[in-house]
C-alpha atoms as a PDB file:
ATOM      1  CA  UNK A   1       0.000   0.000   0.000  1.00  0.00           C
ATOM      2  CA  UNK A   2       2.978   2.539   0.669  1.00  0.00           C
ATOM      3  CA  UNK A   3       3.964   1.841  -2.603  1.00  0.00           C
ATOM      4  CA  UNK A   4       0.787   2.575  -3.715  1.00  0.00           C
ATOM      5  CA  UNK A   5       0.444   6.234  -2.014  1.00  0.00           C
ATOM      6  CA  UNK A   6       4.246   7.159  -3.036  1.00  0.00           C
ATOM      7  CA  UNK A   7       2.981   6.728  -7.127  1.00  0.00           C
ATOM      8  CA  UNK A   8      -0.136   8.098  -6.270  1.00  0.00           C
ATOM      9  CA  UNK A   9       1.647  11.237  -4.906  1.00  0.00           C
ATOM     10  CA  UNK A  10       4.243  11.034  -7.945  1.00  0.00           C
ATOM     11  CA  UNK A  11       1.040  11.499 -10.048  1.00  0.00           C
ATOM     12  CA  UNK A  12      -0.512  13.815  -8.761  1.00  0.00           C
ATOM     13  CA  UNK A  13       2.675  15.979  -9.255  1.00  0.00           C
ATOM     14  CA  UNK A  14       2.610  15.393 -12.380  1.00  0.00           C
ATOM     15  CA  UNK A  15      -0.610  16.206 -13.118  1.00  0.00           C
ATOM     16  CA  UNK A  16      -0.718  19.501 -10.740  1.00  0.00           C
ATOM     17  CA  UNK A  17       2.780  20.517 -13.629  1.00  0.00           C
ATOM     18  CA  UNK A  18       0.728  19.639 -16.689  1.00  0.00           C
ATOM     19  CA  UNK A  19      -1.538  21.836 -15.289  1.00  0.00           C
ATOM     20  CA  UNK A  20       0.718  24.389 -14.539  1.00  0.00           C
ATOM     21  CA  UNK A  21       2.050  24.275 -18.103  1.00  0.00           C
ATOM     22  CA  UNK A  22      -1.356  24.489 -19.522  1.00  0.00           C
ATOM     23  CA  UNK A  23      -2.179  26.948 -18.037  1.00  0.00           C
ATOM     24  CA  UNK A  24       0.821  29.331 -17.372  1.00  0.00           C
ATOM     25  CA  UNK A  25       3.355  28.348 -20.738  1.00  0.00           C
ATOM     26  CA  UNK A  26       5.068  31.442 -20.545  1.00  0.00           C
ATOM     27  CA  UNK A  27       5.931  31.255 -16.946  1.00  0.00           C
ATOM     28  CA  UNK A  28       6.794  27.599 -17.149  1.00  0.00           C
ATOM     29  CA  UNK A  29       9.125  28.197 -20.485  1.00  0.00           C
ATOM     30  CA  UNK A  30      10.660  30.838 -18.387  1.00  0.00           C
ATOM     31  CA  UNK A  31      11.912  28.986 -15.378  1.00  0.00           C
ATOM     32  CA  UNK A  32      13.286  26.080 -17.664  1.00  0.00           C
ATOM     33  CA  UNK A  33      15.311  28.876 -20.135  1.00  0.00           C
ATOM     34  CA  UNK A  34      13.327  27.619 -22.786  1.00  0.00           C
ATOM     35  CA  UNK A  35      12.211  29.917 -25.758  1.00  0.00           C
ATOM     36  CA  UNK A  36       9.628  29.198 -28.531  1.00  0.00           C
ATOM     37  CA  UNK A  37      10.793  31.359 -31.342  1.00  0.00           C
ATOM     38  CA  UNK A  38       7.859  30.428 -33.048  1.00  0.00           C
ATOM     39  CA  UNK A  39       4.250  28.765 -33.026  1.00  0.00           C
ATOM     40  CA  UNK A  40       6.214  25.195 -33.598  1.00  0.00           C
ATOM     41  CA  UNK A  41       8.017  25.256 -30.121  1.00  0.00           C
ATOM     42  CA  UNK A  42       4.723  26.509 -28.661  1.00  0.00           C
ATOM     43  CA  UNK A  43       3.027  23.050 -30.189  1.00  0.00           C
ATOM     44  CA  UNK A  44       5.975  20.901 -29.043  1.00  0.00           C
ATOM     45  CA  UNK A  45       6.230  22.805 -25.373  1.00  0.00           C
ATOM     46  CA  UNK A  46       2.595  22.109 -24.879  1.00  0.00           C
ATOM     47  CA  UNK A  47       2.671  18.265 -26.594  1.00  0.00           C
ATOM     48  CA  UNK A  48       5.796  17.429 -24.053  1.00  0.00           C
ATOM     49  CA  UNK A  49       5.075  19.671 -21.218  1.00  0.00           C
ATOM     50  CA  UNK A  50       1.420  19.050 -20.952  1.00  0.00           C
ATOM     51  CA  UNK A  51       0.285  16.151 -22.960  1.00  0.00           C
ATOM     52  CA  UNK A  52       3.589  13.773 -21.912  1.00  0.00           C
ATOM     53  CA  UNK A  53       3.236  15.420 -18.006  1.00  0.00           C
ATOM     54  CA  UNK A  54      -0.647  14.131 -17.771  1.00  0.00           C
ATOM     55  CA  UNK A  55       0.183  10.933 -19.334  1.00  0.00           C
ATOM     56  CA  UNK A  56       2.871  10.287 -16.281  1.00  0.00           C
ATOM     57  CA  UNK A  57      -0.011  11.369 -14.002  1.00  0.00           C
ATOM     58  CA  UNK A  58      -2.486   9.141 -15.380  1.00  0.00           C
ATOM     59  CA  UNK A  59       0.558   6.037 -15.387  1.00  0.00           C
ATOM     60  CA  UNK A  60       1.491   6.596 -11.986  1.00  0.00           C
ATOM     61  CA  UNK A  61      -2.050   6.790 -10.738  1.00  0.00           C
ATOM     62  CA  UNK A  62      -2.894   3.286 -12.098  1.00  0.00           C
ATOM     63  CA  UNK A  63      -2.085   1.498  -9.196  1.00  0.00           C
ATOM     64  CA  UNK A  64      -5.179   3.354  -7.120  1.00  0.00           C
ATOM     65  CA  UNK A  65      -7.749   1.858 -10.019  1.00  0.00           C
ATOM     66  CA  UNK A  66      -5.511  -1.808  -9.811  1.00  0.00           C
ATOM     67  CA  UNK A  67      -3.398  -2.913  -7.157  1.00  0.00           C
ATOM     68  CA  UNK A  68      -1.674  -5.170  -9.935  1.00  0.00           C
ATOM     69  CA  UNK A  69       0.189  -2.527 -12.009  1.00  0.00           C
ATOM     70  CA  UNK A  70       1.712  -1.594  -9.020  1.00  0.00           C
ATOM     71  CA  UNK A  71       5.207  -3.893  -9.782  1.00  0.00           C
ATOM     72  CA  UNK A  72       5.153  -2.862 -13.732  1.00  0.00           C
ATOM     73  CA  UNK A  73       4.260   1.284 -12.918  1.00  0.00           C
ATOM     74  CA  UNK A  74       7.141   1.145  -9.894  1.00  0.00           C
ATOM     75  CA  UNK A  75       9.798  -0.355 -12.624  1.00  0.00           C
ATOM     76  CA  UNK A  76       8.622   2.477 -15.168  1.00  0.00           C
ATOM     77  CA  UNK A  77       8.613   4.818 -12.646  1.00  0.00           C
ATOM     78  CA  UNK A  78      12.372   3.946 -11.509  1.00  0.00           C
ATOM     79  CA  UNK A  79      13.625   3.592 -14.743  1.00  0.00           C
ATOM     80  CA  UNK A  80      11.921   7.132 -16.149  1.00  0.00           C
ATOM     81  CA  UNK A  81      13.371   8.728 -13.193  1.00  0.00           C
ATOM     82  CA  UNK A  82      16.906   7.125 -13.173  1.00  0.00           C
ATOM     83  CA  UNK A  83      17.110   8.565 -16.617  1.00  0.00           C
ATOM     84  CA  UNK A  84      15.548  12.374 -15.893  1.00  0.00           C
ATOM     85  CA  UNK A  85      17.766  12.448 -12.694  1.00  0.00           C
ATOM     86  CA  UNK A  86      21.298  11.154 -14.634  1.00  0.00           C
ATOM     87  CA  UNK A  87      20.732  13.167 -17.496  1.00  0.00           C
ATOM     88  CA  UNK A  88      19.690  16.648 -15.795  1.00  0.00           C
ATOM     89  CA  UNK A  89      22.830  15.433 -13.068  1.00  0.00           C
ATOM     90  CA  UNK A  90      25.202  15.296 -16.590  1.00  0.00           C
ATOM     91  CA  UNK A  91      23.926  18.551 -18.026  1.00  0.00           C
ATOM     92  CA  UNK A  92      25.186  20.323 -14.792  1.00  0.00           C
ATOM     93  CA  UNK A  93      28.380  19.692 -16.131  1.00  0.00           C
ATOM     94  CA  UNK A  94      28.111  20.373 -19.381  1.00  0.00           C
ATOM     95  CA  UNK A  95      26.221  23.711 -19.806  1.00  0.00           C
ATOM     96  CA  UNK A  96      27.709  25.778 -16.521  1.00  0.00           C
ATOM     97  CA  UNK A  97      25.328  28.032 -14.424  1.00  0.00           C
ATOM     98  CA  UNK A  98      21.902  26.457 -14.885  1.00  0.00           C
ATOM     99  CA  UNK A  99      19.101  28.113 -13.101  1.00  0.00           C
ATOM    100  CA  UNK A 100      18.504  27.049  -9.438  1.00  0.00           C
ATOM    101  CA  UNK A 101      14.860  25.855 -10.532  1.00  0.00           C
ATOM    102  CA  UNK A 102      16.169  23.198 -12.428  1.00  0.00           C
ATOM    103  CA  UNK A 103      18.872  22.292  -9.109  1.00  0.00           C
ATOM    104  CA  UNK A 104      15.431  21.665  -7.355  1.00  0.00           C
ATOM    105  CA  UNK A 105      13.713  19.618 -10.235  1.00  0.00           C
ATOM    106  CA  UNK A 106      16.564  17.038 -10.381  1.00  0.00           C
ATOM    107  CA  UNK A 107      16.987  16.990  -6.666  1.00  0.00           C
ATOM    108  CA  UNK A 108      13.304  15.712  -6.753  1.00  0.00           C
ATOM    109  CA  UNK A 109      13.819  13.361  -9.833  1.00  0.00           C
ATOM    110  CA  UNK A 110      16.850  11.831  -7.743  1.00  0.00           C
ATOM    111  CA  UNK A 111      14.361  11.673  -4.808  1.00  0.00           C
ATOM    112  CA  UNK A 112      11.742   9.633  -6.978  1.00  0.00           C
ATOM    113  CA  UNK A 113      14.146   7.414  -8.654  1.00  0.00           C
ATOM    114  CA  UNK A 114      15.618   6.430  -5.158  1.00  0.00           C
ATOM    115  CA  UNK A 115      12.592   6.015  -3.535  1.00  0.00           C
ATOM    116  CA  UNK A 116      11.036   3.956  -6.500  1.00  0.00           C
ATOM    117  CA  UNK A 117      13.427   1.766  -6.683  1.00  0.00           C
ATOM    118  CA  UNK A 118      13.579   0.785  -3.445  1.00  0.00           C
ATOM    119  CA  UNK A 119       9.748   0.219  -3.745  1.00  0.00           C
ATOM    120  CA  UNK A 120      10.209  -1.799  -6.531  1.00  0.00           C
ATOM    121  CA  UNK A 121      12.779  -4.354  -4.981  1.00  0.00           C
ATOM    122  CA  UNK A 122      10.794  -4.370  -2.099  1.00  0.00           C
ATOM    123  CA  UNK A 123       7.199  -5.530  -3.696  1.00  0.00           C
ATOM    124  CA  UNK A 124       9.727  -7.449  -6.700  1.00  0.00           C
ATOM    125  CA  UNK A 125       8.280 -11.039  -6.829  1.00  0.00           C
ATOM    126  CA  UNK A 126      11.506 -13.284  -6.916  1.00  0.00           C
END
C-alpha cells in the first residue's frame, strides 16, 4: 500500500505541472530557459510539457484503479526517473550556471528514482 500512495503522490505531481504548463506556458518556459521562437516550439512545449506530463499522471495513478500494475508502474517509474535524474545530473556539467529551478527539479527526480526503486525491490516477486 505505501507503494501505492508514493505513485499516487508522484502522479498527482505530475498532473498539478501539466496543469501548470497548460495553463501558465510562458511562466513555465521561463523557469526552464526555454524559448519558442515560433508557433512550432509553442506546439511541441505544450505536446511534451502538458500532454507527456498528464500521461505520467495518469501512469502513476494506475495502481489506485488496480493494485496489480503496481510492480510494472514502480519499474517504469524507476527507470523514467533514473534517466531524468542522470541526465539533468550530466547537463550540470556540461552547460555551466543552470538556473537554481532546475537544481530543485533534479533533486526531486533523484528523490523519486531512489525512492522507487527501493519500492520496486521491495514488492519485486523473486
Amino acid at each position: 500500500m505505501a507503494a501505492q500512495i508514493f505513485l499516487a503522490i508522484v502522479g498527482l505531481l505530475y498532473g498539478v505541472l501539466a496543469v501548470l504548463c497548460l495553463m501558465k506556458p510562458d511562466n513555465i518556459m521561463k523557469k526552464l530557459g526555454l524559448q519558442a521562437i515560433h508557433s512550432g516550439g509553442q506546439s511541441e512545449f505544450f505536446t511534451i510539457y502538458v500532454g507527456m506530463e498528464a500521461a505520467f499522471a495518469v501512469i502513476f495513478l494506475l495502481p489506485l484503479l488496480n493494485a496489480s500494475y503496481t510492480q510494472a508502474v514502480l519499474l517504469m517509474c524507476t527507470i523514467l526517473h533514473g534517466g531524468l535524474a542522470i541526465t539533468r545530473t550530466a547537463s550540470y556539467f556540461l552547460y555551466m550556471q543552470v538556473p537554481s529551478f532546475l537544481y530543485r527539479l533534479g533533486s526531486g527526480e533523484w528523490i523519486i528514482f531512489v525512492l522507487s526503486a527501493i519500492f520496486a525491490l521491495q514488492n519485486a516477486k523473486v
